[in-house]
Protein backbone atom coordinates (compact mmCIF):
# COMPACT_ATOMS: atom_id res chain seq x y z
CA UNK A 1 0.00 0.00 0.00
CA UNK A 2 1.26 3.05 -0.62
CA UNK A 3 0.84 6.99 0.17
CA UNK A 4 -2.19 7.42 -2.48
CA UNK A 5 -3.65 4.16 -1.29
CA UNK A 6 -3.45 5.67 2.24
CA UNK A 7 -5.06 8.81 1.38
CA UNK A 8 -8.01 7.23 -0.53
CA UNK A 9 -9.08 5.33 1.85
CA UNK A 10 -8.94 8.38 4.74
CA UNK A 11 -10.63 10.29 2.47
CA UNK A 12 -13.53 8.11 2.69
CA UNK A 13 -13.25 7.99 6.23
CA UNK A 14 -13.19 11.43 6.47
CA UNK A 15 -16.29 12.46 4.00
CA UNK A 16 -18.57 10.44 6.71
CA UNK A 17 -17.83 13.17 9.54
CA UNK A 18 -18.64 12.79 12.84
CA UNK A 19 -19.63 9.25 13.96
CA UNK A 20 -22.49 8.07 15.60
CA UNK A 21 -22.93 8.97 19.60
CA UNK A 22 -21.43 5.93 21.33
CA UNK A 23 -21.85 5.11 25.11
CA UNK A 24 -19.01 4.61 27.61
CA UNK A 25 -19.46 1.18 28.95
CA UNK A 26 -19.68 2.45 32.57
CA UNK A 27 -21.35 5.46 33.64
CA UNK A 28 -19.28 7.50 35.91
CA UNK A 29 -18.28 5.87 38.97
CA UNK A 30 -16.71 6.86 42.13
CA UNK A 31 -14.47 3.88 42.18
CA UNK A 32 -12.61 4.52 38.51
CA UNK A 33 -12.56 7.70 39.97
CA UNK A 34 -10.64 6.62 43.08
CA UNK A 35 -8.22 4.37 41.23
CA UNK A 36 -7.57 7.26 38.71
CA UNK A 37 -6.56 9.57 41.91
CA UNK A 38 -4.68 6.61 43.19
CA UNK A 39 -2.91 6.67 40.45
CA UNK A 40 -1.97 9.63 39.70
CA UNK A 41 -1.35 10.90 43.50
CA UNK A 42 -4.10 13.74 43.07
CA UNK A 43 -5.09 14.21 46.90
CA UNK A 44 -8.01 16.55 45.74
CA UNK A 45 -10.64 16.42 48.31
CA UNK A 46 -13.22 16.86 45.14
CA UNK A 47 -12.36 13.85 43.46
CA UNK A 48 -13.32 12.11 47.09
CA UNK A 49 -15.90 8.87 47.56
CA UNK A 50 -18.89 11.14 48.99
CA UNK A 51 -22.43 13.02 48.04
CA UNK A 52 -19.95 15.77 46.62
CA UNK A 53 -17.87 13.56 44.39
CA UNK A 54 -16.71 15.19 41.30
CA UNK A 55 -14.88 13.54 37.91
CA UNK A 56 -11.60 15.25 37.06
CA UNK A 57 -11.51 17.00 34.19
CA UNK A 58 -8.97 15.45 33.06
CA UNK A 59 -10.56 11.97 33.09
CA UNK A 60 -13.24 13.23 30.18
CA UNK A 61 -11.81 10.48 27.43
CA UNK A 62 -11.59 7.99 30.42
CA UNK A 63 -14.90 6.91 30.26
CA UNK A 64 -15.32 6.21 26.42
CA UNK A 65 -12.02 4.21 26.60
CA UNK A 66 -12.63 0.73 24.74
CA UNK A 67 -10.89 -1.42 27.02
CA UNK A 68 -8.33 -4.72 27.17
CA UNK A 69 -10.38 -6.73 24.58
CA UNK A 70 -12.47 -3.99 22.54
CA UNK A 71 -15.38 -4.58 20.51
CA UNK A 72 -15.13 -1.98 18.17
CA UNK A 73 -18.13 -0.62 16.21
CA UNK A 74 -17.84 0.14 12.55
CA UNK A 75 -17.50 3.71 11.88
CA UNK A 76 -15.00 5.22 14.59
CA UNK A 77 -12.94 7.32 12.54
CA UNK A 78 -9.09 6.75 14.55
CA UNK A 79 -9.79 3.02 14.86
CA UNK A 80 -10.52 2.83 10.80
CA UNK A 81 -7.44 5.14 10.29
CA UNK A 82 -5.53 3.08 12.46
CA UNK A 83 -6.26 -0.46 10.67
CA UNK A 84 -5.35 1.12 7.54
CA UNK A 85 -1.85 2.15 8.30
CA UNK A 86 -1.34 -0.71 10.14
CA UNK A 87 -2.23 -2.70 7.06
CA UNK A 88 0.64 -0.20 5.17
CA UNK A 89 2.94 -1.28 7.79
CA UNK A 90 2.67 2.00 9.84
CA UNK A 91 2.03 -0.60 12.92
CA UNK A 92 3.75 1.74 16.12
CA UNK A 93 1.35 4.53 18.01
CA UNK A 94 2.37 7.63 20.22
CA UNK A 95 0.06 9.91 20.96
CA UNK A 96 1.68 13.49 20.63
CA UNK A 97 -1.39 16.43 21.21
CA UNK A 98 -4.28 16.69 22.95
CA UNK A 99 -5.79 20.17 23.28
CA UNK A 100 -8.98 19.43 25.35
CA UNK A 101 -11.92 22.00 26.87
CA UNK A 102 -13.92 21.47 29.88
CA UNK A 103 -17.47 22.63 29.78
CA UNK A 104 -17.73 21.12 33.44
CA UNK A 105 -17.13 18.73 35.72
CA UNK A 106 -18.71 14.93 35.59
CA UNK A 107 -20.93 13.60 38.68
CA UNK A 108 -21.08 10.06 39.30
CA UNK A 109 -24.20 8.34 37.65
CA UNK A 110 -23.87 10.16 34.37
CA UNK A 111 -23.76 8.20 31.39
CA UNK A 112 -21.19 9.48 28.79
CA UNK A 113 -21.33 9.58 25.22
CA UNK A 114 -18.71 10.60 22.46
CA UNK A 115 -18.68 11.20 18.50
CA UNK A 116 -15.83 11.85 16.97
CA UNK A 117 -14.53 12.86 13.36
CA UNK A 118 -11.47 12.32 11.41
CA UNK A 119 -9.78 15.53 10.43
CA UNK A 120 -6.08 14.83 8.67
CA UNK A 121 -3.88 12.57 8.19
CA UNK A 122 -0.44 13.97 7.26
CA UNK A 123 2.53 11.89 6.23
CA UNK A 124 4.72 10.18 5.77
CA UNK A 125 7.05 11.62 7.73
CA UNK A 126 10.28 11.34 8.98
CA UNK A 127 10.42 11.72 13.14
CA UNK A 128 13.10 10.88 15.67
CA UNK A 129 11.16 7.45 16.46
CA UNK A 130 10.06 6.80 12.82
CA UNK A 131 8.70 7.40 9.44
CA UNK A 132 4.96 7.56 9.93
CA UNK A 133 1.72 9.37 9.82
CA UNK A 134 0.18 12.37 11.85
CA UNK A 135 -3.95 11.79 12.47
CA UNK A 136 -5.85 14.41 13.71
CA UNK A 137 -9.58 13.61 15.49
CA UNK A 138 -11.89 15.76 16.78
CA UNK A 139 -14.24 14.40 19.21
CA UNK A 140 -16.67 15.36 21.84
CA UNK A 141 -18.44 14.24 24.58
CA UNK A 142 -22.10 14.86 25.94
CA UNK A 143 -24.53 13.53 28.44
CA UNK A 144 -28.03 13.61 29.04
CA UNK A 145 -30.57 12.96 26.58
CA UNK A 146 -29.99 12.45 22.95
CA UNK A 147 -32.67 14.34 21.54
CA UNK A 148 -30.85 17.20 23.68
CA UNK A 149 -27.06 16.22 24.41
CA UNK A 150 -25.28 18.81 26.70
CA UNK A 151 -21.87 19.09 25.46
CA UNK A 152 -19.37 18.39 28.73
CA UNK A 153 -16.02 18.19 27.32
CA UNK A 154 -14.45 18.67 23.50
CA UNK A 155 -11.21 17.02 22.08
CA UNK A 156 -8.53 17.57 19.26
CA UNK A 157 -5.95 14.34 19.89
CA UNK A 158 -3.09 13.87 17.30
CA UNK A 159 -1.11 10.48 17.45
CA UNK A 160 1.40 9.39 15.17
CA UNK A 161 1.10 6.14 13.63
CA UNK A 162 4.71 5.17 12.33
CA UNK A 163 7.20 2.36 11.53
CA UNK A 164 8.71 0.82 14.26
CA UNK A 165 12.66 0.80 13.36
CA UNK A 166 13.07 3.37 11.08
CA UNK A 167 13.39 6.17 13.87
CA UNK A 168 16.93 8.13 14.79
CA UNK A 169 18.89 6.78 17.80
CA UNK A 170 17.80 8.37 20.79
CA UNK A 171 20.27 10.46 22.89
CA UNK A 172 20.31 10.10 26.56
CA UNK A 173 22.12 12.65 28.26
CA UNK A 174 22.55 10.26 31.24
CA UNK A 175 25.32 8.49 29.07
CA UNK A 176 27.39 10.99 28.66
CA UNK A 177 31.00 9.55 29.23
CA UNK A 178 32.60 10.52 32.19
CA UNK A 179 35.71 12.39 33.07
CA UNK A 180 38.25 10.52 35.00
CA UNK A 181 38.55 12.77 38.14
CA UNK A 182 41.88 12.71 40.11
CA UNK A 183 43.65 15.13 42.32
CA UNK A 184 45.65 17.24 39.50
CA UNK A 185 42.39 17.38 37.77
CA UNK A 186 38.99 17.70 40.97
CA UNK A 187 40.00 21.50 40.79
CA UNK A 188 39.29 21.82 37.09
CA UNK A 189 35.91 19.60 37.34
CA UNK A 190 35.17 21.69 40.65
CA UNK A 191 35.27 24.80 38.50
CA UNK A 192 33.11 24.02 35.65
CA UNK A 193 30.15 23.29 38.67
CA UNK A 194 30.31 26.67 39.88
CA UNK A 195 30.40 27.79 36.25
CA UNK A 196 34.16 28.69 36.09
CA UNK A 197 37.25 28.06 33.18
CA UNK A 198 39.82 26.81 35.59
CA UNK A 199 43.58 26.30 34.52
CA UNK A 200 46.64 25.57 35.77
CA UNK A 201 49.10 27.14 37.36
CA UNK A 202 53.11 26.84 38.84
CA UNK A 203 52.96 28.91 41.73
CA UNK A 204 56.19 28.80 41.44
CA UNK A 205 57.41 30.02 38.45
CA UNK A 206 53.53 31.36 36.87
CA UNK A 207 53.35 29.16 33.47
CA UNK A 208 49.49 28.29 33.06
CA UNK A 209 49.39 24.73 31.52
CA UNK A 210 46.36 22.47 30.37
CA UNK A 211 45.45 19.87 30.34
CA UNK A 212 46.66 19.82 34.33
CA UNK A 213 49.24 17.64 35.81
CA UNK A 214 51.52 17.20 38.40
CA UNK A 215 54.68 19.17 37.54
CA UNK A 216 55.30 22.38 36.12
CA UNK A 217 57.27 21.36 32.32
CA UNK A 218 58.99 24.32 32.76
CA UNK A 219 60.57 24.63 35.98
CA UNK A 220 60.13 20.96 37.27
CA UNK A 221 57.87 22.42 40.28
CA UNK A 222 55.46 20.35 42.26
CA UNK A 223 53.74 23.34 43.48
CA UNK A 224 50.20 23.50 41.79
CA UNK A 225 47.24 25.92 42.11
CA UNK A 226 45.37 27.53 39.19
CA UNK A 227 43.53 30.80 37.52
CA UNK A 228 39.86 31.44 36.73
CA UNK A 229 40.26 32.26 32.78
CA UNK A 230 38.53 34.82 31.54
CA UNK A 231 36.27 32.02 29.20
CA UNK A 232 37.20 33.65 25.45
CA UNK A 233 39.09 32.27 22.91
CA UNK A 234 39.85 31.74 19.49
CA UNK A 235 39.01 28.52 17.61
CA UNK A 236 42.37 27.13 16.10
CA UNK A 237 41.12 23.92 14.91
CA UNK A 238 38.58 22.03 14.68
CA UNK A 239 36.45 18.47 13.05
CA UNK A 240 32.93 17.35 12.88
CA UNK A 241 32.59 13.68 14.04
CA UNK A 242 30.09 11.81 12.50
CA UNK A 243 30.89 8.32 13.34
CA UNK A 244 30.57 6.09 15.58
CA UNK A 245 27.76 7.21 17.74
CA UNK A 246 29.06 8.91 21.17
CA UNK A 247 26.75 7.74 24.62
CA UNK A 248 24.79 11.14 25.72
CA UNK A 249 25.78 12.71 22.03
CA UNK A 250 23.74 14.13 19.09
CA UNK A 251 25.89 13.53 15.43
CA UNK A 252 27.26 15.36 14.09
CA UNK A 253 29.37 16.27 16.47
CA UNK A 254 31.65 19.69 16.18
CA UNK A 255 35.11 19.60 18.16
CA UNK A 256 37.35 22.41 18.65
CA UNK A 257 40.31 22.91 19.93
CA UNK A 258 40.22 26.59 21.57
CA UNK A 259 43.19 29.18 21.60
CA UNK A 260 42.00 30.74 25.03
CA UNK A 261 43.21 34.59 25.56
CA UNK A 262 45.47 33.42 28.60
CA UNK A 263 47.22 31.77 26.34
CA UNK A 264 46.55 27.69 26.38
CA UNK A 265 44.38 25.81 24.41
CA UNK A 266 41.77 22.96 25.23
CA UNK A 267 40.09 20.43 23.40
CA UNK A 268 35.72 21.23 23.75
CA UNK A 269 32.15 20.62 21.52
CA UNK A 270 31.28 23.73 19.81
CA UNK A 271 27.63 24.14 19.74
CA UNK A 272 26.50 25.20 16.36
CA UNK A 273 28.81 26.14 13.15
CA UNK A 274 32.46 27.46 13.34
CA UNK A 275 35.56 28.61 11.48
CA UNK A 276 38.97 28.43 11.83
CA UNK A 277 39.83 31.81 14.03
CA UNK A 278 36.58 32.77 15.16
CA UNK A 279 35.74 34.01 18.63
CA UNK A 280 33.99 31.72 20.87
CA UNK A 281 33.03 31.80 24.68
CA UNK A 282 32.60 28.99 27.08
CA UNK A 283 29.60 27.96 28.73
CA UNK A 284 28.77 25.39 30.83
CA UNK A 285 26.86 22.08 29.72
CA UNK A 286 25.32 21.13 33.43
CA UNK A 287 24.35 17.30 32.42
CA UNK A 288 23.26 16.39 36.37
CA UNK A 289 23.95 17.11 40.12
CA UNK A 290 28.10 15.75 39.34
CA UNK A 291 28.91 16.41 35.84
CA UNK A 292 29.05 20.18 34.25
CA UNK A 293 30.97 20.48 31.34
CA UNK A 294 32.71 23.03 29.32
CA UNK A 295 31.58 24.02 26.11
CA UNK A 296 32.24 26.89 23.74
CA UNK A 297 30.16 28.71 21.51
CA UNK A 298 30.32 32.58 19.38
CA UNK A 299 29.56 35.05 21.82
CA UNK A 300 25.81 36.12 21.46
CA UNK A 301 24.56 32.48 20.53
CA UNK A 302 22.21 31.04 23.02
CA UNK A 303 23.11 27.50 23.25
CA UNK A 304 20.61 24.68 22.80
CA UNK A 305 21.30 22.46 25.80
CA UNK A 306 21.46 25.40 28.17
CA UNK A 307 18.08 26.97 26.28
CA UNK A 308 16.69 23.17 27.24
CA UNK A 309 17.89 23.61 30.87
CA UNK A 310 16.81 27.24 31.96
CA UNK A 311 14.14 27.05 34.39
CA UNK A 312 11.76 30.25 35.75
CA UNK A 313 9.27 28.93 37.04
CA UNK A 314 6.38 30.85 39.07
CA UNK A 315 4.97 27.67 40.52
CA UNK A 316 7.16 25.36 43.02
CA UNK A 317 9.18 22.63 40.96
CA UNK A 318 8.02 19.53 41.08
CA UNK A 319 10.42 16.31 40.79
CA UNK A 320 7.93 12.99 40.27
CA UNK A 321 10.56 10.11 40.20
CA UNK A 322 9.23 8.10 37.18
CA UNK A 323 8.72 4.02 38.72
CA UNK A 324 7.37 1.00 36.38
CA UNK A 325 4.69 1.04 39.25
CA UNK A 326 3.44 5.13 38.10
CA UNK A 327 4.18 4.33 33.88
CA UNK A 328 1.27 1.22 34.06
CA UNK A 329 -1.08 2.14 37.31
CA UNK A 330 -1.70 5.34 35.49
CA UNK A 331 -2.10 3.97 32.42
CA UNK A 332 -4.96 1.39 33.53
CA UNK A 333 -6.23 4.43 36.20
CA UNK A 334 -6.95 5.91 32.38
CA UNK A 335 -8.19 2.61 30.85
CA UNK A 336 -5.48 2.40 28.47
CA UNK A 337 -4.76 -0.89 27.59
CA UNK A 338 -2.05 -0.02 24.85
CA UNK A 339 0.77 -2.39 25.36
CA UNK A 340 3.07 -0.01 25.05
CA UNK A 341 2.49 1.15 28.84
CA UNK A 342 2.60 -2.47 30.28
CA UNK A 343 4.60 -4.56 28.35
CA UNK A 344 8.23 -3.57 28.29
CA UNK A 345 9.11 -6.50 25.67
CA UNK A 346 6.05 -5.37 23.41
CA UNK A 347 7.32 -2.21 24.05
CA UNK A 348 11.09 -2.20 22.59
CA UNK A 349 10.01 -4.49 20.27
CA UNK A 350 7.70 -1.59 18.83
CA UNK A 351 11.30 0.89 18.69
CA UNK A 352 11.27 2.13 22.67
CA UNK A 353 13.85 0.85 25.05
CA UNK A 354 11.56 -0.13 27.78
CA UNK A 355 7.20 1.32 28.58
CA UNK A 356 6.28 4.80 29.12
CA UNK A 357 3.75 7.17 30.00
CA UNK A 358 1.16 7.56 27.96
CA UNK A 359 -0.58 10.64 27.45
CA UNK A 360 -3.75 10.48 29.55
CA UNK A 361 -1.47 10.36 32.42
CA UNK A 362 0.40 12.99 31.37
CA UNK A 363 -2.82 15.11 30.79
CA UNK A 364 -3.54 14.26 34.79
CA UNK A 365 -0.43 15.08 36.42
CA UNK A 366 -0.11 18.16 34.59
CA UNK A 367 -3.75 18.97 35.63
CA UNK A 368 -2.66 17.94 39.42
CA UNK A 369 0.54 20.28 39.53
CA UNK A 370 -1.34 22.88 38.91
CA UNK A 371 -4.66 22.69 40.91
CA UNK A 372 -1.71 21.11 43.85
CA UNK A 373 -0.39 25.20 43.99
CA UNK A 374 -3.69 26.44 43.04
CA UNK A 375 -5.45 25.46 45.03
CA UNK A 376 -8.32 22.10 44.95
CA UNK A 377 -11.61 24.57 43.68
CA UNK A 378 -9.59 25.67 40.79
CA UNK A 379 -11.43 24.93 37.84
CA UNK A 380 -9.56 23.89 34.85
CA UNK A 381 -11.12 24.95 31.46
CA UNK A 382 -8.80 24.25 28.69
CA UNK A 383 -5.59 22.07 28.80
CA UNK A 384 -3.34 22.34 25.49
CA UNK A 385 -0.75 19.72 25.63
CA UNK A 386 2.47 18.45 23.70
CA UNK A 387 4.01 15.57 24.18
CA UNK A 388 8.24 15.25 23.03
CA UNK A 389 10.33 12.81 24.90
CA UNK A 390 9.39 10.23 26.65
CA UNK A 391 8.86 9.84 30.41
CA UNK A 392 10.65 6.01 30.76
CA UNK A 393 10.77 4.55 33.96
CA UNK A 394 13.77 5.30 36.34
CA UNK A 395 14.14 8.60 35.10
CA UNK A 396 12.91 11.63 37.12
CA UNK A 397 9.94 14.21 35.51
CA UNK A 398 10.47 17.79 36.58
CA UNK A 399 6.96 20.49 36.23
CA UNK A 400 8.02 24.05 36.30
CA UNK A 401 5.18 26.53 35.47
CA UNK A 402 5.01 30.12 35.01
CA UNK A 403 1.47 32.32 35.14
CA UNK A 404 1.53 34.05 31.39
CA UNK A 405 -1.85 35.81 31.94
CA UNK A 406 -5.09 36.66 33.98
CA UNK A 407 -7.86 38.38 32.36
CA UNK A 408 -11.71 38.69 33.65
CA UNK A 409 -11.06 35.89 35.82
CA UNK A 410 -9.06 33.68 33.33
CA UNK A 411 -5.59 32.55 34.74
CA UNK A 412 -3.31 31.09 31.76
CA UNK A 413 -0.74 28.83 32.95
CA UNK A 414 2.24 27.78 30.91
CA UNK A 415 3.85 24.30 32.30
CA UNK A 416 6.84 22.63 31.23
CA UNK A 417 7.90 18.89 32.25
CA UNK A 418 11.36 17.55 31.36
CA UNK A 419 13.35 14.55 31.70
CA UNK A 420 16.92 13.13 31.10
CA UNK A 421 15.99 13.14 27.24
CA UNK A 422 14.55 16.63 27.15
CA UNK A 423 11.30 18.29 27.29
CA UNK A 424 8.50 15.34 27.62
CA UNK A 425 6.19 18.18 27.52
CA UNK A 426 4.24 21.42 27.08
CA UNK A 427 1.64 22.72 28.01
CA UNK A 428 -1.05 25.64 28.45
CA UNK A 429 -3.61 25.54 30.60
CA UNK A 430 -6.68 28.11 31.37
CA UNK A 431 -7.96 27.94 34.86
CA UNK A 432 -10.84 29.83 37.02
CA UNK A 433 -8.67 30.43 40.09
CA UNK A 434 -10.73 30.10 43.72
């Protein structure tokens, strides 16, 4: 099959529009909502067992989830679009964005409904985890009756439906080889942590030297300290690497050695594009709590690691260490059975090294960060989200947030979760604050 098969056949799916209403196959329920909570660590005294009990928001496409063992109804737009690209070999799913709007919150008892329509498919294309295909739904969901459905909560979810295989190698920062630390060098190492150039220097005769050791090759003096450089230089050399791959490293790779103004030159990665004699500044590559390193770049470029690792953030940080126990109870607290979030086997064999978050979970602890410095009667009424890397277990997910706006009682909230591979995600939320 190939890329006009493809779009033939979504173009049918897409001329039917919106699908029939279909039922959730639970009405809401106090105890899905507990397990969801559970789950997700949301202590919200709303979401309580109680004559008050309230649905999270975020739990809207929780309760029109299919299930383990789905009987699927002819006619749902993603599930159509997803057998046909997994007949074209396009057999991997991520979900990537899910912009969703709250009308209001669900009470227990209510029966839930949702149509949905296809609106895109774009592809292929060519992503770090594969070549593959972009779909775009809309759906909503209503209650009540159906000759007069009261629209609760509305949808656009993207997923991309790609090749497992065909994806770049991943970099993990975690890798990143490290430095063999000794005492002519802990000063140097030391340094670069508190964001200084340190080199080497005789105290007794003043020759600066690098890289450090432990006599001067001048005067034959044991007596060591060193100087805090100034961090400018001029590149005298350099080569891109582009083979083999390097652990914590994207290829290519630029490396420079740098003609520093004291007088000495080191060996560093160059971030961005360089020539022989240009003027380049350090800056320091802060990879986790013991390894910063050194890197150079032309003065006035914003690097883009360090852009990656700036944090302001208005709301408190949160660090949520990421266990196999959080990646798959959240994933079932959200009814999704994907194997992808259980199965680690399944899992790499579909291109990941081990299950992840998916992004109903996501959607949830964003949500809780939020109404956890908000406050628990802040009303959520929009939640745009991105998903980039993903949240593995293991590895530790870090929410900053910062307030961008507040307008006739609107609050918009920008929040930001990363991990060791980068940014997992994005995303903006509008709130009612109490």
């Amino acid at each position: 099959m190939n890329d006009e098969d493809i779009q033939k056949r979504v173009e049918e799916i897409k001329a039917r529009g919106y699908s029939p209403a279909r039922e959730g196959r639970d009405p809401v329920n106090e105890p899905m909502i507990r397990h969801w909570a559970e789950a997700i660590g949301d202590a919200n005294p709303r979401w309580q067992p109680g004559p008050d009990c309230e649905a999270p928001p975020a739990m809207a496409q929780v309760w029109t989830m299919p299930g383990l063992n789905p009987d699927r109804p002819p006619g749902e737009p993603l599930w159509d679009t997803m057998v046909v690209l997994d007949e074209a070999g396009y057999t991997s799913v991520l979900g990537t964005n899910c912009d969703q709007t709250y009308a209001r919150t669900l009470r227990p008892g209510e029966l839930v409904r949702i149509s949905s329509r296809l609106e895109d498919v774009v592809g292929p294309k060519h992503t770090a985890v594969g070549e593959g295909y972009f779909v775009t739904t809309r759906n909503t969901w209503t209650v009540g009756p159906e000759e007069a459905p009261e629209e609760v909560a509305s949808m656009m979810f993207r997923v991309l439906k790609f090749k497992p295989g065909t994806g770049r190698p991943t970099v993990d920062r975690s890798k990143t080889v490290r430095p063999l630390v000794n005492r002519d060098s802990a000063y140097f190492w030391e340094g670069t942590a508190k964001g200084e150039l340190r080199i080497q220097k005789c105290n007794k005769c003043g020759m600066l030297r690098h890289p450090p050791g432990p006599v001067c090759p001048s005067c034959h003096a044991m007596d060591r300290g060193y100087v805090t450089a100034s961090g400018r230089g001029r590149v005298h050399s350099f080569l891109v690497h582009h083979a083999p791959i390097v652990p914590g490293k994207q290829l290519p790779l630029t490396l420079a050695l740098v003609e520093l103004d004291e007088g000495v030159r080191l060996v560093g990665e160059v971030d961005g594009d360089v020539a022989i004699g240009e003027e380049v500044e350090v800056w320091f590559d802060r990879i986790d709590d013991d390894l910063t390193l050194a890197q150079w770049r032309r003065p006035g470029d914003e690097p883009k690691a360090a852009a990656e690792s700036e944090e302001s953030s208005d709301i408190p940080v949160w660090e949520l260490p990421i266990a196999p126990t959080l990646v798959v109870s959240t994933a079932l607290g959200t009814r999704d059975f994907q194997d992808v979030h259980h199965d680690r086997d399944l899992a790499m064999g579909h291109g990941s090294k081990d299950i992840f978050l998916n992004i109903l979970s996501t959607t949830g602890l964003v949500h809780r960060y939020v109404t956890d410095w908000a406050g628990p009667q802040t009303q959520v009424l929009s939640c745009a989200l991105c998903l980039g890397a993903p949240a593995h277990p293991y590895d530790t997910l870090r929410f900053t947030g910062d307030v961008v706006s507040a307008s006739d009682g609107v609050t918009t909230i920008d929040v930001t979760g990363r991990v060791s591979l980068g940014t997992h995600v994005n995303a903006r939320l509008e709130v009612r604050l109490p």
